[in-house]
Protein backbone atom coordinates (compact mmCIF):
# COMPACT_ATOMS: atom_id res chain seq x y z
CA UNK A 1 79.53 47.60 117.66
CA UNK A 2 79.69 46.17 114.14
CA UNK A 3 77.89 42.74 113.69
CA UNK A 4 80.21 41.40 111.42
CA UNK A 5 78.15 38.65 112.63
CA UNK A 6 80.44 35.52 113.78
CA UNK A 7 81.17 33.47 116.44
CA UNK A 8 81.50 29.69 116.83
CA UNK A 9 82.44 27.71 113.83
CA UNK A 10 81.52 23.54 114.94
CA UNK A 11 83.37 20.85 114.61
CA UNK A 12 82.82 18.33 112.12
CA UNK A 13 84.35 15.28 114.70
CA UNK A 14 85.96 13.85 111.51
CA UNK A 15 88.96 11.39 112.30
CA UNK A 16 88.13 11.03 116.03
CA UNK A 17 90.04 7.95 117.56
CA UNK A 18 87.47 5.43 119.19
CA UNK A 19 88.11 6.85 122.90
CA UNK A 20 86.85 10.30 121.69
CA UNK A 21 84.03 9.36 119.69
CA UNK A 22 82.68 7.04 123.22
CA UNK A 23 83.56 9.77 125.87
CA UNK A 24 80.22 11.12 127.20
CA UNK A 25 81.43 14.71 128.41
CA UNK A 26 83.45 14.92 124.25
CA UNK A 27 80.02 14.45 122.81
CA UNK A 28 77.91 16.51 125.21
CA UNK A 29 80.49 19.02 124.62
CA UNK A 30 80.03 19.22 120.70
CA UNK A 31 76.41 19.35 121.14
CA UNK A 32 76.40 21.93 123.51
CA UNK A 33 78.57 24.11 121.07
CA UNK A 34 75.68 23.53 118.19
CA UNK A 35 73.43 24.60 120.72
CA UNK A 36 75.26 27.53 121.88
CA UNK A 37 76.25 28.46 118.12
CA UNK A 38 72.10 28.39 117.54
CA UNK A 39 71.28 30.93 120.66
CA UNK A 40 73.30 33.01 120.05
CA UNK A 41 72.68 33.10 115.75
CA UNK A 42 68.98 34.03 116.81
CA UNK A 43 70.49 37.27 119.43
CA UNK A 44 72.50 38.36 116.82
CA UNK A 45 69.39 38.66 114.41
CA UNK A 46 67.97 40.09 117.16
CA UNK A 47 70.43 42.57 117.94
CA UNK A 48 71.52 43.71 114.54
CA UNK A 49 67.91 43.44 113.57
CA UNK A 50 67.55 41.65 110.65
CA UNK A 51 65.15 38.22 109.86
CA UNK A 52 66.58 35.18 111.69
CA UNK A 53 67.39 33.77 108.29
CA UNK A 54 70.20 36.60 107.53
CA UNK A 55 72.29 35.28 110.25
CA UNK A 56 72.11 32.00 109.84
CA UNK A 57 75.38 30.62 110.18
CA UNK A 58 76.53 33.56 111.38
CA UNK A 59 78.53 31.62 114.55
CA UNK A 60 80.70 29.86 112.28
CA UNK A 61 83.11 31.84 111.97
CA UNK A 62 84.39 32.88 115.32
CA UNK A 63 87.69 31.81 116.88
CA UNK A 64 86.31 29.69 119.65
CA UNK A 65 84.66 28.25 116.78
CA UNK A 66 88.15 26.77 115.79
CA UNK A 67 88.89 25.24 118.55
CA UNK A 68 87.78 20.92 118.34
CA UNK A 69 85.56 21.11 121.76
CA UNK A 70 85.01 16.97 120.89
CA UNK A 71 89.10 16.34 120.90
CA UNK A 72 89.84 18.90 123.71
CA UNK A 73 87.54 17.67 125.69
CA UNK A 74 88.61 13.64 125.22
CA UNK A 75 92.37 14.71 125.55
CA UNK A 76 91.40 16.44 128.99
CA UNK A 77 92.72 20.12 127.71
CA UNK A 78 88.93 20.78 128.43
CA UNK A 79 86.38 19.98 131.08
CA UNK A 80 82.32 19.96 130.48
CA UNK A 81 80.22 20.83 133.32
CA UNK A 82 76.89 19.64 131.82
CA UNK A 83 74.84 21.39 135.14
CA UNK A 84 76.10 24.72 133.81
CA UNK A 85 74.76 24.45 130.03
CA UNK A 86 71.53 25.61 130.62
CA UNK A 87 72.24 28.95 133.07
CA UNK A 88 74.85 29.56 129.83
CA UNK A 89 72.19 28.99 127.16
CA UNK A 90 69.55 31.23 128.89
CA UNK A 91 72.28 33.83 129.44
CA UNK A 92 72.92 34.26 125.75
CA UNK A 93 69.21 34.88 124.59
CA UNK A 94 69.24 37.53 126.99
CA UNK A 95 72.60 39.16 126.84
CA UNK A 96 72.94 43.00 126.15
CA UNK A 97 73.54 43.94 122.87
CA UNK A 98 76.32 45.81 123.86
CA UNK A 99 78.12 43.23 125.35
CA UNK A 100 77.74 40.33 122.73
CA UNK A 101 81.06 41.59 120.92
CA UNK A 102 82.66 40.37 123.83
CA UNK A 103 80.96 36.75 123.53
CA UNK A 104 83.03 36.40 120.07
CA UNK A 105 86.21 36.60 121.91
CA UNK A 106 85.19 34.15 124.89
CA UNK A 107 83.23 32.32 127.08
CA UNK A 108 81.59 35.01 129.54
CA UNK A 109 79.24 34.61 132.66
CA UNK A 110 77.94 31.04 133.09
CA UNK A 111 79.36 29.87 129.27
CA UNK A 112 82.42 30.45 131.22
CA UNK A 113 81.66 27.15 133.63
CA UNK A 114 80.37 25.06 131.02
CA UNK A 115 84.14 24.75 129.34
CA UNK A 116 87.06 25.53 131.11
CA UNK A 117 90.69 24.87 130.61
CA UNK A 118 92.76 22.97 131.95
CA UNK A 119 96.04 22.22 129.97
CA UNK A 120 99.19 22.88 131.91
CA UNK A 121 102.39 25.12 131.35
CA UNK A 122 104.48 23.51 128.23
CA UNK A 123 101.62 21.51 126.75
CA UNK A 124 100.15 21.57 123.69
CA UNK A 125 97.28 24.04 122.94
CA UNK A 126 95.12 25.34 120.18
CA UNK A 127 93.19 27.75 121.90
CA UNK A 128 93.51 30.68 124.97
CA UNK A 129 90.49 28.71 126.30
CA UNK A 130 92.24 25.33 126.49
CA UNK A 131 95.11 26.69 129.07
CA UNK A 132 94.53 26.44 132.83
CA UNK A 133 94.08 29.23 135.14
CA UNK A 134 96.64 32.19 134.68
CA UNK A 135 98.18 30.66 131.68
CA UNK A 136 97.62 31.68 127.92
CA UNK A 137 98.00 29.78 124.71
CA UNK A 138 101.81 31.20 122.94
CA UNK A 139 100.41 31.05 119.22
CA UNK A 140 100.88 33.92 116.66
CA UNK A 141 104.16 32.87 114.81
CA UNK A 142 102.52 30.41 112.43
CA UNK A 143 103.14 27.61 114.60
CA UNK A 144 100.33 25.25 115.68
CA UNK A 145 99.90 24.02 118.10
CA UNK A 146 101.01 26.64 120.51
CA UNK A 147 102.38 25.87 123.89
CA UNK A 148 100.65 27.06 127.34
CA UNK A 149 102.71 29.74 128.87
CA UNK A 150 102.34 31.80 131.71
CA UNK A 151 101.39 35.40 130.06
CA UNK A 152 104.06 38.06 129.93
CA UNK A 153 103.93 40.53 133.29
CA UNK A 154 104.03 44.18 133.03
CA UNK A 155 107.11 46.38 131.59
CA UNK A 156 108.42 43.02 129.90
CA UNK A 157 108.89 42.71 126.03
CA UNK A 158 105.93 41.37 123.79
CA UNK A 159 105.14 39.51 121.30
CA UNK A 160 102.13 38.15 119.42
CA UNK A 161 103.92 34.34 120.30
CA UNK A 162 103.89 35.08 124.00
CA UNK A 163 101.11 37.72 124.90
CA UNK A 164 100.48 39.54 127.77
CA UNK A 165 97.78 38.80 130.53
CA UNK A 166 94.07 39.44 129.86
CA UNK A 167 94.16 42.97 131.86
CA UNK A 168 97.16 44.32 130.11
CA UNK A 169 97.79 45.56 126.56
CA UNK A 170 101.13 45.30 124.08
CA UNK A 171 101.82 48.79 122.63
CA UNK A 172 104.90 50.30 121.72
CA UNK A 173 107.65 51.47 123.87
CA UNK A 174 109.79 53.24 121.97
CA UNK A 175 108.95 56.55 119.05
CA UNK A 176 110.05 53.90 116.36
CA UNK A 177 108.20 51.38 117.43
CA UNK A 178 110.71 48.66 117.24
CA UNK A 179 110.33 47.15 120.68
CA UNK A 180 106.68 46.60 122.49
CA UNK A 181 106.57 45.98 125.99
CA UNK A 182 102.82 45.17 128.10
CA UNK A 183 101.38 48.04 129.73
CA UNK A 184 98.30 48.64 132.26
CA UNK A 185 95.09 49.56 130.78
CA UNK A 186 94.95 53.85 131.02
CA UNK A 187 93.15 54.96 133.96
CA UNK A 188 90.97 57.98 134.32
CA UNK A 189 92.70 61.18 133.16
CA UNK A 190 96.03 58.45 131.75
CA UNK A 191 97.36 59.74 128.58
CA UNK A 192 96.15 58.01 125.25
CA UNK A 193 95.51 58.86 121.98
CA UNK A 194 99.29 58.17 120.90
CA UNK A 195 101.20 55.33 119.07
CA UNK A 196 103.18 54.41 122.94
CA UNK A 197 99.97 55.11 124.82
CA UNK A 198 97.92 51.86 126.44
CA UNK A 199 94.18 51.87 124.76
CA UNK A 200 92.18 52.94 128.09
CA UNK A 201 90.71 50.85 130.22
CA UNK A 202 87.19 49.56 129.81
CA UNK A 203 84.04 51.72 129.71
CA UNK A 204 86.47 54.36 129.08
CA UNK A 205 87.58 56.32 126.27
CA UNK A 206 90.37 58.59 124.59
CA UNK A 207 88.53 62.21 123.57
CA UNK A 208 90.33 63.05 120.59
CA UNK A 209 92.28 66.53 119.61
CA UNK A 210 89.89 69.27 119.29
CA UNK A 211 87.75 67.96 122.49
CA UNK A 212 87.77 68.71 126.02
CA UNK A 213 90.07 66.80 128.03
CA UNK A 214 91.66 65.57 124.53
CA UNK A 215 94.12 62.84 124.62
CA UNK A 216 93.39 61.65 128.22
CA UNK A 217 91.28 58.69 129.10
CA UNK A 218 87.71 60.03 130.35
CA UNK A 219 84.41 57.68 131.40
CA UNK A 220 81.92 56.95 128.68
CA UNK A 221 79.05 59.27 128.47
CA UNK A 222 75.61 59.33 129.38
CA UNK A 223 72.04 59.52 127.61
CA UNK A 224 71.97 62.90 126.50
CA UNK A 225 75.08 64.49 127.05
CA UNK A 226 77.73 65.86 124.11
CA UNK A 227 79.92 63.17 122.17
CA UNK A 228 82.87 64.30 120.55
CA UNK A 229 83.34 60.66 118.69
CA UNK A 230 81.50 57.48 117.94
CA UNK A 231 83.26 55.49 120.83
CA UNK A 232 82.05 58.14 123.54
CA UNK A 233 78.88 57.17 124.51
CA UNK A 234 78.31 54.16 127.41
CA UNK A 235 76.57 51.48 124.89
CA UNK A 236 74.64 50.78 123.30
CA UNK A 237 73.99 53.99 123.06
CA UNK A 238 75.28 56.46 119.96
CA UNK A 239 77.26 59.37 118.88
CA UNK A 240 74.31 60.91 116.88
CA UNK A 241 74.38 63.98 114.90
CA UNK A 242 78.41 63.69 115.31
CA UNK A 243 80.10 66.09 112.78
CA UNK A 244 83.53 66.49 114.01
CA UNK A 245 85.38 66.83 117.58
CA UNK A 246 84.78 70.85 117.60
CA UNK A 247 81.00 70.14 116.31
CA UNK A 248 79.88 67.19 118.41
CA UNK A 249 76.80 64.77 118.64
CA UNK A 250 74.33 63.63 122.02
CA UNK A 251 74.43 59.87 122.97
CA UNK A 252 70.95 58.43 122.32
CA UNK A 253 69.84 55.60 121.70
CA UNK A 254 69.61 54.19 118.35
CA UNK A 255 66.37 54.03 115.74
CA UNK A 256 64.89 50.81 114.90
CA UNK A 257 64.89 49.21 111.49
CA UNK A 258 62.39 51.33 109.67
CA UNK A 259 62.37 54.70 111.91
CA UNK A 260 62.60 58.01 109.94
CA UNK A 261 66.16 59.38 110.16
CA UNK A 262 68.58 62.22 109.22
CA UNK A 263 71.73 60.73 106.36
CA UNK A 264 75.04 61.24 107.61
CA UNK A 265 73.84 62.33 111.51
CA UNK A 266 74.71 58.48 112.72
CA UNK A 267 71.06 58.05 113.81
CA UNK A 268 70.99 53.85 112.62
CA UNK A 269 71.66 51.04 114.52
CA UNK A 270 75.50 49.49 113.58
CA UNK A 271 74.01 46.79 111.26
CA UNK A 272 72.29 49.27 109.37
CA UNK A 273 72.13 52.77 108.06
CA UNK A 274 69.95 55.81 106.96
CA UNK A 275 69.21 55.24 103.54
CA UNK A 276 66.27 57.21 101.21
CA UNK A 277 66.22 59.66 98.01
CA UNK A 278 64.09 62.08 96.69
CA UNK A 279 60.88 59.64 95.97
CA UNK A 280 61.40 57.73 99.60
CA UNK A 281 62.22 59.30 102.67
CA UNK A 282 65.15 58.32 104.59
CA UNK A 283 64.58 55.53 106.67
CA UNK A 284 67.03 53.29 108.85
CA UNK A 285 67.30 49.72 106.84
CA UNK A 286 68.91 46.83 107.96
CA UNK A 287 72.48 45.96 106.02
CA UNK A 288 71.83 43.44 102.76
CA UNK A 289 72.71 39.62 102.90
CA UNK A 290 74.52 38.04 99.86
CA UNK A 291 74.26 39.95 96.28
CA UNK A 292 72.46 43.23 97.42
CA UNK A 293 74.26 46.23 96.81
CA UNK A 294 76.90 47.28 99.40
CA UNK A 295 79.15 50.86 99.97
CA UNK A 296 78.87 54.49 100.83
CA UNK A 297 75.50 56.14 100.03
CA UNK A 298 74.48 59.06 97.84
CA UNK A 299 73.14 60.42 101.18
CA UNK A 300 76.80 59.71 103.52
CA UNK A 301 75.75 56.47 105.03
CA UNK A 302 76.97 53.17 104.72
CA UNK A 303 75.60 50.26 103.69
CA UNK A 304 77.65 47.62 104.65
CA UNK A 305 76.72 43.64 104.94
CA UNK A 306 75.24 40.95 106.98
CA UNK A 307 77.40 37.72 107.40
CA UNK A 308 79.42 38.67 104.28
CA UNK A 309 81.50 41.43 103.24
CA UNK A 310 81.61 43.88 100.64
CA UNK A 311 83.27 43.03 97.31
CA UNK A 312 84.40 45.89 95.67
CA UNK A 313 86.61 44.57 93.40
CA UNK A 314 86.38 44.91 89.39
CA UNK A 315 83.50 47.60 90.15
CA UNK A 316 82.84 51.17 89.23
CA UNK A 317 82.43 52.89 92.84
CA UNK A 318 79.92 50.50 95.33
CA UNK A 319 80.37 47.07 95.86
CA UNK A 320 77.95 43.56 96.48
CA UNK A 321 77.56 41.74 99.19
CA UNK A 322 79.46 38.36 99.31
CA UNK A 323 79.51 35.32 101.64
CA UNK A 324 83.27 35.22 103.94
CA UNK A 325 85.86 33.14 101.91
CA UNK A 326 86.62 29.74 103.67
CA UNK A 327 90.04 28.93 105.23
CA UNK A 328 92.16 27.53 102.73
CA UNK A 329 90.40 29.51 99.38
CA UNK A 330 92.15 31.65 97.20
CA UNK A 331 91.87 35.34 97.99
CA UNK A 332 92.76 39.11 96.88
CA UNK A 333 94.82 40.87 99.97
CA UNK A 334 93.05 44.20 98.07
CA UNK A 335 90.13 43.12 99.42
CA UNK A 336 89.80 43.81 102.93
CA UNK A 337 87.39 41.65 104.99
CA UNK A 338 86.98 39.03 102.44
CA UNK A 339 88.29 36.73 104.57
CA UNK A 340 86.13 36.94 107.77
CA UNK A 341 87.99 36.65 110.95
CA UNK A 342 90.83 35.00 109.07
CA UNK A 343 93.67 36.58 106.73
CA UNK A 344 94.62 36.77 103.20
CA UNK A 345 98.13 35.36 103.38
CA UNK A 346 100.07 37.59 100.93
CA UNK A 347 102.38 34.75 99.29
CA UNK A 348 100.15 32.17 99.03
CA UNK A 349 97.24 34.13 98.06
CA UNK A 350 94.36 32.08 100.28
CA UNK A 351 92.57 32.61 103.78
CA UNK A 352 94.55 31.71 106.92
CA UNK A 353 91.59 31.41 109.91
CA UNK A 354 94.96 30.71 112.28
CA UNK A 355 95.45 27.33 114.10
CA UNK A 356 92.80 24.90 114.83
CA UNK A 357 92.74 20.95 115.40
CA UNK A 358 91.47 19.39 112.38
């Protein structure tokens, strides 16, 4: 689990017709997404341990961050259930640290009643979230806004414009990968591993060549037993002391900010790494914020950043730490993960975030 911390980006509520700017459940909406964007800034210090100040801001750049809650909510794509704000709020101060990569991508538990969709088949959305049950939103083509569409069912052609359901996957259905069709999760024992297999379902994972019971989905491991790659082990728990498939690692739990630690053995937490020389011991140290030093280590780590990415650039070998380009600024497509969650549009050289209500 990488913190490259983001998740909700809030609405400014600029150019909101009179009937939005008065509706009661449109403003407790907005306010509830600054609130939400706050809890869960402070769990993601928490988690990738690092001072509350380093991930400041840190939800404003996740999709659900795109989406207007204010407008979608006065338009009736949305509907606020203020009883259910505070269940949600308490729920993400306390969530597991392996599951808050899953908050970037949705609502989950509780958050899940606060906003729900309800836009119906052919209209206008700008968001997954804004559709009504069973439906998704048909964006991916450059179009915006997208339509609400019932989701593609299984062995049916794909396409990023008209996805498949939540529990399914798009993956390739032929060796040149011309055509995709949507596909089951892999169950235990399912192939995977290959360019037409499904990813495996969750909490499970695809051993790779080399390992026992290679290319075949198998559960995530225990504490203590043998890893043959980093996505083995049930999390949060880690692959340490991982070498390669034939020389394997034990799932443990990871060291805290500051423990002793062995470089390259995958000891660290994932916002951080194992990081000492000759003069200082190797300790685990939390990734930099904006202008500290950024790359692979003398020692096989690597030190990567918080809220920012590494800009590499017009430099010798290591990079420094910079803050996510905005949607709409100029970019390099050599630089990966400049633009956050967005996209360096190759033509007109600037960061795409995708389609939001402005």
């Amino acid at each position: 689990m990488r913190f490259v911390v983001c998740v909700l980006l809030l609405s400014s509520g600029a150019c909101l017709k009179p009937s939005e700017t008065k509706s009661p459940d449109a403003l407790q909406a907005l306010e509830f997404q600054r609130q939400l964007a706050a809890a869960l800034d402070a769990r993601i210090a928490e988690c990738a341990q690092v001072p509350k100040e380093l991930a400041a801001g840190a939800a404003q750049l996740h999709p659900i961050g795109r989406l207007n809650v204010q407008k979608a909510t006065a338009a009736g794509r949305l509907a606020f259930s203020a009883a259910d704000v505070g269940a949600c709020l308490d729920s993400v101060r306390t969530i597991g640290c392996d599951e808050l990569p899953r908050a970037y991508d949705r609502l989950l538990g509780p958050c899940a009643k606060v906003l729900t969709g309800k836009a119906e088949a052919g209209s206008d959305c700008y968001s997954r979230m804004e559709c009504g049950a069973g439906l998704v939103c048909t964006l991916g083509d450059g179009s915006c806004p997208g339509k609400c569409a019932k989701p593609n069912p299984l062995a049916t052609v794909c396409e990023e414009k008209h996805p498949c359901a939540d529990d399914a996957f798009c993956v390739c259905i032929d060796g040149a990968c011309k055509k995709k069709g949507c596909v089951a999760g892999g169950k235990v024992g399912s192939p995977c591993g290959h360019a037409d297999d499904p990813p495996c379902e969750a909490k499970l994972y695809c051993p790779p060549v080399g390992a026992r019971s290679a290319n075949t989905c198998q559960p995530q491991i225990a504490a203590g037993g043998s890893c043959p790659s980093t996505d083995a082990c049930k999390p949060p728990l880690r692959c340490a002391g991982l070498t390669s498939s034939k020389q394997p690692g034990q799932c443990k739990r990871a060291l805290d900010n500051g423990a002793a630690c062995t470089p390259g053995k995958l000891e660290c937490g994932d916002s951080s790494a194992c990081v000492g020389d000759a003069k200082k011991p190797p300790r685990c140290l939390a990734w930099g914020a904006t202008g500290a030093a950024c790359g692979p280590t003398p020692l096989g780590e690597y030190f990567g950043c918080i809220n920012g990415y590494c800009e590499t650039i017009g430099t010798a070998k290591n990079g420094a730490c910079r803050p996510y380009k905005k949607d709409g600024e100029p970019c390099d497509p050599n630089a990966p993960g400049a633009c956050g969650p967005g996209q360096c549009d190759r033509v007109a050289l600037k960061c795409v975030y995708g389609c939001a209500e402005r």
